[in-house]
Protein backbone atom coordinates (compact mmCIF):
# COMPACT_ATOMS: atom_id res chain seq x y z
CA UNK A 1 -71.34 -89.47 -104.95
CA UNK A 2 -73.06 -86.73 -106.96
CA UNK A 3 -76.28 -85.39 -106.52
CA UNK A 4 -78.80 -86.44 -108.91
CA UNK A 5 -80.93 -83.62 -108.00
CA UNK A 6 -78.27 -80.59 -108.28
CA UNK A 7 -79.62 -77.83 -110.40
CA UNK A 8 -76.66 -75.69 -112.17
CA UNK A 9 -79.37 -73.32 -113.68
CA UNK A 10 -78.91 -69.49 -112.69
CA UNK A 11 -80.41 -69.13 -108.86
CA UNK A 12 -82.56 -66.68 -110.65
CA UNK A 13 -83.30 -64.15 -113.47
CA UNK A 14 -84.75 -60.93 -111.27
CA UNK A 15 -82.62 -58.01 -112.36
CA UNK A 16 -81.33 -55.09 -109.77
CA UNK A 17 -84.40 -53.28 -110.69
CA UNK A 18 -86.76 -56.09 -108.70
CA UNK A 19 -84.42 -56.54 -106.15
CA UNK A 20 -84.55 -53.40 -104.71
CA UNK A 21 -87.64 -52.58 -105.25
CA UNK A 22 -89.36 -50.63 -102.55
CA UNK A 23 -91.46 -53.66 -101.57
CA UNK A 24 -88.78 -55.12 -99.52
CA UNK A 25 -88.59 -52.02 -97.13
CA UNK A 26 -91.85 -52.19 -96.73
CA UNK A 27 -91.76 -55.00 -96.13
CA UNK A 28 -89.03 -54.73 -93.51
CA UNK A 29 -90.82 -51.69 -91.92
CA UNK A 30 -93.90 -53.43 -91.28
CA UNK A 31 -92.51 -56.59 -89.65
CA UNK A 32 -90.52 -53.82 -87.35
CA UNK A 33 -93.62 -52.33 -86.52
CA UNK A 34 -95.63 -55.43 -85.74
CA UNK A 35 -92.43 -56.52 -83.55
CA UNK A 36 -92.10 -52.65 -81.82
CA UNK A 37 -96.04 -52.76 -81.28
CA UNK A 38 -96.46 -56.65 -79.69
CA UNK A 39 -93.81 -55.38 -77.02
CA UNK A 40 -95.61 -52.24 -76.42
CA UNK A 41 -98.74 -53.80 -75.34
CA UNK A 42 -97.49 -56.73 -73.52
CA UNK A 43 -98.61 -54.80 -70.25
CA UNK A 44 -102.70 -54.44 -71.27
CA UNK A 45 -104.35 -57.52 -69.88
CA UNK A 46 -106.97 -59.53 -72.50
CA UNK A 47 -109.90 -59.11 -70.53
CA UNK A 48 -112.44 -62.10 -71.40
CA UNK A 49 -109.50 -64.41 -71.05
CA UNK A 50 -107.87 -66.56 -68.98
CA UNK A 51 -104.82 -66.03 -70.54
CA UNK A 52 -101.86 -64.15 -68.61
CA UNK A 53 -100.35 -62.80 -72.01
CA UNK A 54 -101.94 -60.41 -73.79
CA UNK A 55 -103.17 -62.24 -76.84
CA UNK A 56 -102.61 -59.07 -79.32
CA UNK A 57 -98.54 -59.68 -77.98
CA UNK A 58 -98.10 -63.43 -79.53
CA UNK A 59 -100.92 -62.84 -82.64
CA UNK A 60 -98.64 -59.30 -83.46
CA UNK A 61 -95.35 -61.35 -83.18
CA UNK A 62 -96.68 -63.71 -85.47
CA UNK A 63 -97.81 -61.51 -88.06
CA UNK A 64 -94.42 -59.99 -87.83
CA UNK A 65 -92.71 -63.66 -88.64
CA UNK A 66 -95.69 -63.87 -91.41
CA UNK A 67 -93.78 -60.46 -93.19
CA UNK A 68 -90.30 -61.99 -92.46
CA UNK A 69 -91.72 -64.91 -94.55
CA UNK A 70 -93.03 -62.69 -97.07
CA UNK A 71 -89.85 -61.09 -97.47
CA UNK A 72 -88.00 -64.00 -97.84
CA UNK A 73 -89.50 -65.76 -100.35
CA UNK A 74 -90.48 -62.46 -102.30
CA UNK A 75 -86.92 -61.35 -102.47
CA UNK A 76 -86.26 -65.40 -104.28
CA UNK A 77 -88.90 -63.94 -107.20
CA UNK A 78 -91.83 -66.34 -105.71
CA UNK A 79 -94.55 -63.97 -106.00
CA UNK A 80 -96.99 -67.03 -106.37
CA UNK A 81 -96.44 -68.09 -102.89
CA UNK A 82 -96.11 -64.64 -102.04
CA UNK A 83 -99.68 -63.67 -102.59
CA UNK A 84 -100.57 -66.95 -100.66
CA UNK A 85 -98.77 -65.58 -97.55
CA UNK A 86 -100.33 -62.14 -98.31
CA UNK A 87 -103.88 -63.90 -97.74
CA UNK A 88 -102.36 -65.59 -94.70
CA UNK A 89 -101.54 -62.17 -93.22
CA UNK A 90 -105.19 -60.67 -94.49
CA UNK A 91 -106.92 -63.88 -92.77
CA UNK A 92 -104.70 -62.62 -89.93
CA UNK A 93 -105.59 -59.24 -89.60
CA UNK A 94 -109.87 -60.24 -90.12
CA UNK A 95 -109.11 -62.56 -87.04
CA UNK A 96 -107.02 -60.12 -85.00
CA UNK A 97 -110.05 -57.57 -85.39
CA UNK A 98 -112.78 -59.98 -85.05
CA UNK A 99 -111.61 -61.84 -81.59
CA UNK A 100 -110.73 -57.97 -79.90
CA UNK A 101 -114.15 -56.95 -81.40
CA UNK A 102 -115.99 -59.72 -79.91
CA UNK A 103 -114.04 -59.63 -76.49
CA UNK A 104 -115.31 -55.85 -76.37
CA UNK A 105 -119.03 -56.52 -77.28
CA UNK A 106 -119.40 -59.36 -74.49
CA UNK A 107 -117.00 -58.49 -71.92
CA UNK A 108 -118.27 -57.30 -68.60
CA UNK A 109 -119.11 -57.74 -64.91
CA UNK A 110 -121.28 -60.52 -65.72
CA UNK A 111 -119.46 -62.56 -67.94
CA UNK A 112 -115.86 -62.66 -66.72
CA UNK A 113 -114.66 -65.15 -69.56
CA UNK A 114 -115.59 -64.93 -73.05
CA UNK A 115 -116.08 -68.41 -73.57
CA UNK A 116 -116.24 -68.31 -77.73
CA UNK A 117 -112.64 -66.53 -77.90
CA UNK A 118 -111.29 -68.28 -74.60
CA UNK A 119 -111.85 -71.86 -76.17
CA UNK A 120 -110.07 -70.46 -79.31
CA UNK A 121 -107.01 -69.07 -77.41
CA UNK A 122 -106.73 -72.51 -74.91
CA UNK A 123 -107.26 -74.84 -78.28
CA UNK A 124 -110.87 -76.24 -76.90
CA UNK A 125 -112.42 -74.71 -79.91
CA UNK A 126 -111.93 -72.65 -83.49
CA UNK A 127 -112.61 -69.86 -84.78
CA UNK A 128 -115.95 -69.22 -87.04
CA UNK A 129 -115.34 -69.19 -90.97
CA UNK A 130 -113.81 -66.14 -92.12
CA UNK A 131 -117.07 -64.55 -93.89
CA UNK A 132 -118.59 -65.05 -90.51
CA UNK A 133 -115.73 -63.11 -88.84
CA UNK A 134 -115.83 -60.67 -91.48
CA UNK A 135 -119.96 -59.84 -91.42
CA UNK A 136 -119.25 -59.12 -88.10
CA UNK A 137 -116.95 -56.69 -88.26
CA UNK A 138 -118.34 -54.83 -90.92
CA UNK A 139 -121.87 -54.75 -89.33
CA UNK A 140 -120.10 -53.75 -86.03
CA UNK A 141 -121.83 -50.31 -85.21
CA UNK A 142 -118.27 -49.40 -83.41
CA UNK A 143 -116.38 -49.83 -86.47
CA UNK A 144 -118.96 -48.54 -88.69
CA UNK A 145 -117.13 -44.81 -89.66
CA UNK A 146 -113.61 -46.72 -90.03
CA UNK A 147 -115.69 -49.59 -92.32
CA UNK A 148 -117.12 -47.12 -94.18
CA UNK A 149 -114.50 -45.72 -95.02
CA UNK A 150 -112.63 -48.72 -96.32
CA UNK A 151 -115.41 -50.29 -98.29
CA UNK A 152 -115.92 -46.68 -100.43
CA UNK A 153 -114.13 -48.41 -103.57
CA UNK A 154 -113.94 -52.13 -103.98
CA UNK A 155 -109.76 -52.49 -103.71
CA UNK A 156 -110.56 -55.01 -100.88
CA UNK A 157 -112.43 -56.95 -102.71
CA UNK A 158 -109.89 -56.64 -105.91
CA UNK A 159 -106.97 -57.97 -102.81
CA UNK A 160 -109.09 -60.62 -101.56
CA UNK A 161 -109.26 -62.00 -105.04
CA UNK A 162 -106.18 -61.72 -106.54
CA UNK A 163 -104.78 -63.54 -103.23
CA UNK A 164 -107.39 -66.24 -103.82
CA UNK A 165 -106.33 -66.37 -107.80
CA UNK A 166 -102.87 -67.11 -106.57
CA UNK A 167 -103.52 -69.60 -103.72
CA UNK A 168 -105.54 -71.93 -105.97
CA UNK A 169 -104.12 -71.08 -109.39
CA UNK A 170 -107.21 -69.71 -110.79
CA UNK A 171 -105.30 -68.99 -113.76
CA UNK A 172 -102.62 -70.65 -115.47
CA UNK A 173 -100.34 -67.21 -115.28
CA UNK A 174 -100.38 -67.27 -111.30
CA UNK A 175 -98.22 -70.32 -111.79
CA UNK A 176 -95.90 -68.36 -113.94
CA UNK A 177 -95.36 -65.88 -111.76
CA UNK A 178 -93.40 -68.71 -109.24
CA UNK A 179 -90.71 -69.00 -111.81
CA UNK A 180 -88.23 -66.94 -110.83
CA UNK A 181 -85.18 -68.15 -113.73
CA UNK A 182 -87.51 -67.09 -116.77
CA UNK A 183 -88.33 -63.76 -118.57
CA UNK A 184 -91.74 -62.20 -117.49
CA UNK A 185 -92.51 -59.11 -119.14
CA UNK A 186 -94.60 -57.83 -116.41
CA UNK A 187 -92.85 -59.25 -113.52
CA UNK A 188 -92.29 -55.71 -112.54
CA UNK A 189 -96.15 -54.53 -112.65
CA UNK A 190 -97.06 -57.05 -110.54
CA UNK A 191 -94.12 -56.41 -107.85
CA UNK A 192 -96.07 -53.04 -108.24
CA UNK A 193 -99.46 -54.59 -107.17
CA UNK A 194 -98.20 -56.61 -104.76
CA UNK A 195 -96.47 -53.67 -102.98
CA UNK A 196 -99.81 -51.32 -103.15
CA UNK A 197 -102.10 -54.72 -101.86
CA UNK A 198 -99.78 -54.96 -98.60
CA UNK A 199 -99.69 -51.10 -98.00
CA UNK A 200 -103.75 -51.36 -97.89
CA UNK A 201 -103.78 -53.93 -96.11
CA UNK A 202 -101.71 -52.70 -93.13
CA UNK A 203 -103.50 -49.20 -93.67
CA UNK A 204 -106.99 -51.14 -92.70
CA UNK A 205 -105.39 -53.31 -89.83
CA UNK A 206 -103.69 -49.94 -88.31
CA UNK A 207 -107.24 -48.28 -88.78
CA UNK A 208 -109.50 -50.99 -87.27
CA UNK A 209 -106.70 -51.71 -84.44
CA UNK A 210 -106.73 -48.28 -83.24
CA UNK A 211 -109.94 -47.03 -83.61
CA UNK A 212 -110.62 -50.04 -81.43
CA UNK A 213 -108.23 -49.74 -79.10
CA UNK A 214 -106.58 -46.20 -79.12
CA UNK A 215 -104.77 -47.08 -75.96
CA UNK A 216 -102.71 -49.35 -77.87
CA UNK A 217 -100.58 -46.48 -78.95
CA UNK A 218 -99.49 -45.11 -75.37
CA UNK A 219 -95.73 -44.36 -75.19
CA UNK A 220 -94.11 -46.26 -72.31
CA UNK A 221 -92.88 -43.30 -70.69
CA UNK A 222 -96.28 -43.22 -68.39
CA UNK A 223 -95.48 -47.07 -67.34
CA UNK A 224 -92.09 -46.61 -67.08
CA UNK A 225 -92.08 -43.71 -64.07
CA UNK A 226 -94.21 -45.96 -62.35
CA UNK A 227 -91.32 -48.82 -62.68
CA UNK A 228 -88.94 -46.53 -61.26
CA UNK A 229 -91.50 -44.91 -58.39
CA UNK A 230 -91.46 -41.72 -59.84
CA UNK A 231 -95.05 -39.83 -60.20
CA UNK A 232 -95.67 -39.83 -63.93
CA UNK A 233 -95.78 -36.60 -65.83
CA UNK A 234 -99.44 -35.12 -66.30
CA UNK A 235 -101.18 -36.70 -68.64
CA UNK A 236 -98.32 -38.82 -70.01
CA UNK A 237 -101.01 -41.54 -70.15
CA UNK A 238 -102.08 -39.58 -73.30
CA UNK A 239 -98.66 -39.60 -74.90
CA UNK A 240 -98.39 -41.33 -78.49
CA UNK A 241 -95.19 -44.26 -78.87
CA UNK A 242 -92.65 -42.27 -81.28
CA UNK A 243 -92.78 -45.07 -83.68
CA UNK A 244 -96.72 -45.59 -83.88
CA UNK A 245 -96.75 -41.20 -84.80
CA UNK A 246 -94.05 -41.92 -87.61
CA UNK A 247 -96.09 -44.51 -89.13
CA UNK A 248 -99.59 -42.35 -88.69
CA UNK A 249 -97.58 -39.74 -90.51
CA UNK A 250 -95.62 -41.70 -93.28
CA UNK A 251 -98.64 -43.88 -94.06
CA UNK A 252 -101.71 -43.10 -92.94
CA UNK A 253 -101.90 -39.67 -93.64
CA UNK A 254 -100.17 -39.72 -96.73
CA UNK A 255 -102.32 -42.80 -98.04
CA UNK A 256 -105.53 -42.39 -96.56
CA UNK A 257 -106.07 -39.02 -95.05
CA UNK A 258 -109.75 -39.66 -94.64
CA UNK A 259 -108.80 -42.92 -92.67
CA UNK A 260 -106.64 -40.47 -90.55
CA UNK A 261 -108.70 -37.83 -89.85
CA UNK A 262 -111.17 -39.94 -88.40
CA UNK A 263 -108.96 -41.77 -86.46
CA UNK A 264 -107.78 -38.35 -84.81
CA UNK A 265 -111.41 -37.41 -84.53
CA UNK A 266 -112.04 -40.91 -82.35
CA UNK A 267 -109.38 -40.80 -79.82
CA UNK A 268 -108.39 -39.26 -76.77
CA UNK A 269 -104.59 -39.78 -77.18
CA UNK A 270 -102.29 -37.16 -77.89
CA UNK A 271 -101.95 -38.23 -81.71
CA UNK A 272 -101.22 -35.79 -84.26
């Protein structure tokens, strides 16, 4: 029986010059970083929790599946649904930095369990609304040099928007833009756009996750003489994970120099 549903139109009309387009590295590099970085950690306990996991390990593992997604669906010419994941991994980032924000500002000797973030992580309650999550951060007097840096010009803003414009189809164009078997003159440019909106927004998760929490880049060499009961080299606690200096160097510096000086100027790892 045939199907009445088979399409025999082209898969799609992208061209060699979208396909491998320097997006898709990216993209590829990023998800490899979330996935290097969530093993890193899995050592550093969540303090306010109950939880036996580090919560960083799971929420970095699923950002990671978040860019596999991206990737995906990107490299099928669906840039519409694209941007709709991008906003999913921007919502993930504001929560990521909001719930280790808020376990640091009410975590201590007198209040073991963070209630607000432990009901979140155990399913007995949710989050607040994103604004909410983001006010915080920004008037957070911890993240204020990083913050200031990263509202100087409005490009989050001009991210936060275009990812809403494609989510709810504020214009009739961001439908377009899912059609992946027509001509679309600037098909390209917006490739382009999309590739510079992801690069910020892993530049301002890297910044706000390690100004935060700077130990978060340790090498495991320091952990991994203990493993074998060998005394661990002087001051290996300090050492930097190979990877995490790569991407400080390829990105970070390259992009956002101001970003990375201040991050050097913040921490007592042996960052470079």
């Amino acid at each position: 029986m045939s199907n009445p549903f088979k399409n025999d139109m082209p898969k799609h009309n992208l061209g060699k010059e979208y396909l491998n387009h320097d997006v898709f590295n990216d993209l590829t590099g990023y998800s490899d970083f979330y996935s290097r970085l969530s093993f890193l950690i899995m050592g550093f306990v969540s303090q306010g929790t109950k939880s036996l996991i580090n919560l960083d390990t799971s929420f970095f593992s699923s950002i990671e599946g978040t860019l596999d997604s991206i990737n995906e669906i990107l490299s099928k010419g669906r840039i519409n649904d694209s941007y709709a994941l991008l906003r999913k991994y921007y919502d993930s980032t504001i929560i990521n930095i909001y719930f280790n924000l808020y376990l640091e500002d009410n975590f201590d000797i007198e209040n073991m369990i963070v209630e607000e973030i432990d009901k979140w992580r155990s399913g007995a309650g949710s989050m607040p609304h994103y604004q909410a999550m983001l006010k915080y951060i920004e008037n957070s007097s911890t993240l204020e040099p990083i913050t200031k840096l990263l509202k100087s010009d409005d490009r989050y803003k001009q991210i936060r928007d275009r990812c809403n414009n494609h989510m709810h189809y504020n214009f009739f164009q961001n439908a377009v833009y899912n059609n992946n078997q027509v001509h679309i003159s600037d098909r390209l440019e917006i490739l382009d756009t999309f590739s510079k909106d992801l690069r910020n927004l892993f530049i301002q998760h890297f910044a706000y996750v390690f100004y935060l929490k700077d130990h978060y880049m340790m090498s495991s060499d320091y952990i991994d003489s203990l493993d074998i009961g060998i005394a661990p080299e002087e001051g290996s606690q300090y050492f930097v994970a190979p990877f995490i200096q790569e991407t400080f160097d390829e990105i970070i510096k390259k992009e956002r120099p101001d970003i990375a000086s201040e991050i050097l100027s913040n921490t007592e790892m042996n960052l470079e």
